[in-house]
C-alpha atoms as a PDB file:
ATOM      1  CA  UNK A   1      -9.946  12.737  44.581  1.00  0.00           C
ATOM      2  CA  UNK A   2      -9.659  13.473  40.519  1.00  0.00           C
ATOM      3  CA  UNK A   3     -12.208  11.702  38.569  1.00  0.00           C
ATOM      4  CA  UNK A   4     -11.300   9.732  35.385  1.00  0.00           C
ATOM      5  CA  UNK A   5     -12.384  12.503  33.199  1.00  0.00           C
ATOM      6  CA  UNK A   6      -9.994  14.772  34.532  1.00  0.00           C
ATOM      7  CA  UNK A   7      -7.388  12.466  34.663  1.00  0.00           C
ATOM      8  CA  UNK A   8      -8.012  11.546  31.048  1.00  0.00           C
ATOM      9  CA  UNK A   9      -8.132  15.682  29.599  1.00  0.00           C
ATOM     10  CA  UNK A  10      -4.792  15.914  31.520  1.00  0.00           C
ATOM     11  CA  UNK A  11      -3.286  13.042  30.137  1.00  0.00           C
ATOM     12  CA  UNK A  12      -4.544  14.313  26.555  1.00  0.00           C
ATOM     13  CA  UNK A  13      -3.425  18.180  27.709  1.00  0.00           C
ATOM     14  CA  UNK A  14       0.717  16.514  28.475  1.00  0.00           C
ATOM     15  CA  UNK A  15       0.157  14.976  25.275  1.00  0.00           C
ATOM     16  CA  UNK A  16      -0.151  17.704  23.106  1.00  0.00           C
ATOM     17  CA  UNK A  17       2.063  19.542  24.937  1.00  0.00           C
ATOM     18  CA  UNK A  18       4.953  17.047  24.076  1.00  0.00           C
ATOM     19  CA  UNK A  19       3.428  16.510  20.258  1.00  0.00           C
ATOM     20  CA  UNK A  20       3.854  20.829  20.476  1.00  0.00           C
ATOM     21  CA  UNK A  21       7.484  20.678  21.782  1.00  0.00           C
ATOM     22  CA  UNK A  22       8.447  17.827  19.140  1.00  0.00           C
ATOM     23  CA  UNK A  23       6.842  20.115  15.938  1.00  0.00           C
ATOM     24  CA  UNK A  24       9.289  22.906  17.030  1.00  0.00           C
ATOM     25  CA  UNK A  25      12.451  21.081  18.043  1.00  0.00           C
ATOM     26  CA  UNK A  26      12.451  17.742  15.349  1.00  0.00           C
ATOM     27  CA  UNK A  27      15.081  18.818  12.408  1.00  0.00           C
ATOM     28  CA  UNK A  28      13.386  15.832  10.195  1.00  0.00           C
ATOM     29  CA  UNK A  29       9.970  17.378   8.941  1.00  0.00           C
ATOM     30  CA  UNK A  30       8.679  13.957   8.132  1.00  0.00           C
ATOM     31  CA  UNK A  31       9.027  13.845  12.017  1.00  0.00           C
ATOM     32  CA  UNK A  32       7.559  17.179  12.186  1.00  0.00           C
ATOM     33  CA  UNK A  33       4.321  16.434  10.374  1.00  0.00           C
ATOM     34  CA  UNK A  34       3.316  13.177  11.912  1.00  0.00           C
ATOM     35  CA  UNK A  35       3.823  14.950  15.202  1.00  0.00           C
ATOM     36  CA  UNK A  36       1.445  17.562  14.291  1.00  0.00           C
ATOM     37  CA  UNK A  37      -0.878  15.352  12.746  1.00  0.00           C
ATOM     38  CA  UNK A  38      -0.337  13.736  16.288  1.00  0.00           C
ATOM     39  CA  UNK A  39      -1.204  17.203  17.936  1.00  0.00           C
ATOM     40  CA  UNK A  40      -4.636  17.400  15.809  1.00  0.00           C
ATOM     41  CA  UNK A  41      -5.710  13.607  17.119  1.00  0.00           C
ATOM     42  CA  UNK A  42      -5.213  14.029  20.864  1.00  0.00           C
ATOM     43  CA  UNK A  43      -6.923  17.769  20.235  1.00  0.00           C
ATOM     44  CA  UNK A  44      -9.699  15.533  18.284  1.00  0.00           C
ATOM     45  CA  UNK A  45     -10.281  13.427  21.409  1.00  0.00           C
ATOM     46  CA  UNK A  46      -9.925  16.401  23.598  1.00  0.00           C
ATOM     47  CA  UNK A  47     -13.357  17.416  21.533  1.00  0.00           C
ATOM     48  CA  UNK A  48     -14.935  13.885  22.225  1.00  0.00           C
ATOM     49  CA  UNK A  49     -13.614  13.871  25.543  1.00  0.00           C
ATOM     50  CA  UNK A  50     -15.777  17.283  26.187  1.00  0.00           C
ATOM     51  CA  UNK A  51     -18.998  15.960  24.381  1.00  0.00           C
ATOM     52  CA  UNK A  52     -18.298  17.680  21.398  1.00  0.00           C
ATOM     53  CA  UNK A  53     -18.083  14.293  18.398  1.00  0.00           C
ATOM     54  CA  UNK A  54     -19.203  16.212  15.379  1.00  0.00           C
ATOM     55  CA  UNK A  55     -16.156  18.933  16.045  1.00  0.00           C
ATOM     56  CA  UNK A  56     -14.245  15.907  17.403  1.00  0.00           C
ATOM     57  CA  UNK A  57     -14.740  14.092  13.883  1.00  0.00           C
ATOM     58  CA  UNK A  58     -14.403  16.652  11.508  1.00  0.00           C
ATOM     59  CA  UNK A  59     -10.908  17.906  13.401  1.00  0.00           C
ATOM     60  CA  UNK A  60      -9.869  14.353  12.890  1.00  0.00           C
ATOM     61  CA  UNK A  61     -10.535  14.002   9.395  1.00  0.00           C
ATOM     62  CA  UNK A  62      -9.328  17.304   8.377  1.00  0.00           C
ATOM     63  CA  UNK A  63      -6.888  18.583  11.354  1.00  0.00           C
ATOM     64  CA  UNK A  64      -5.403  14.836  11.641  1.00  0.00           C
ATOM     65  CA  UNK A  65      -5.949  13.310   8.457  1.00  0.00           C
ATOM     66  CA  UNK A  66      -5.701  16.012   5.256  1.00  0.00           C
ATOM     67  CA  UNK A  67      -3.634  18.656   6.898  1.00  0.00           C
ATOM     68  CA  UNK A  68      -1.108  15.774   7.766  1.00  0.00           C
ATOM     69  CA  UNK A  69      -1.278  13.580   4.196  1.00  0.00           C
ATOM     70  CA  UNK A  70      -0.725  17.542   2.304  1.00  0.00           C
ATOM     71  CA  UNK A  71       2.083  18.033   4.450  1.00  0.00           C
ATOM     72  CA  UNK A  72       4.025  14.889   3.634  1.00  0.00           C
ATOM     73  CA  UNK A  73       3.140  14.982   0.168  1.00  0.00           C
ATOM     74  CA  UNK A  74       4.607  18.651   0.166  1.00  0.00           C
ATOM     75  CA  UNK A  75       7.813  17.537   2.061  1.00  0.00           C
ATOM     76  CA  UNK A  76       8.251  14.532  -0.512  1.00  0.00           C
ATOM     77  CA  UNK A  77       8.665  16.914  -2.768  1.00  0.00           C
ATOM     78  CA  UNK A  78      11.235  19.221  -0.792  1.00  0.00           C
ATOM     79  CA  UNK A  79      14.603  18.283   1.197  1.00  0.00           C
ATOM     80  CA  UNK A  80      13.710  16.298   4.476  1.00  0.00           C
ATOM     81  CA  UNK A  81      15.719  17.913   6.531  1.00  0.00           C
ATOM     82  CA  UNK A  82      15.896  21.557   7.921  1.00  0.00           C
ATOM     83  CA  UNK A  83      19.079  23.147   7.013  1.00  0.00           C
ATOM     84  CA  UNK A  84      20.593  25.070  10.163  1.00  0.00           C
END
């Protein structure tokens, strides 16, 4: 029988999988940036979830937070949208 640990890094593992898959298919990189930023929090409580909380916190605040508010700020000043 899996324990909840397990049960919980897979959940977080399908997670970031999917939050991977959206970055490289989304057209809108508004999209595309919160779903990374979404990427660096469930990799953030992948950290936690393996007893690691001071990588687990600074991954959040930089990975999750900064990386994701310089995107946006960079895409408001760009087109939205990927030209194909």
């Amino acid at each position: 029988m899996i324990d909840l640990q397990a049960l919980i890094q897979v959940l977080i593992l399908i997670g970031m999988i999917v939050a991977a898959i959206l970055v490289f298919y989304l057209r809108d990189l508004l999209a595309a940036a919160v779903a990374a930023g979404l990427f660096s929090f469930l990799l953030s409580l992948e950290f936690y979830v393996l007893q690691a909380p001071d990588v687990a916190i600074a991954e959040a605040a930089v990975g999750a937070g900064l990386t994701t508010a310089i995107f946006i700020i960079a895409i408001r000043g760009t087109k939205r949208y990927e030209d194909e």
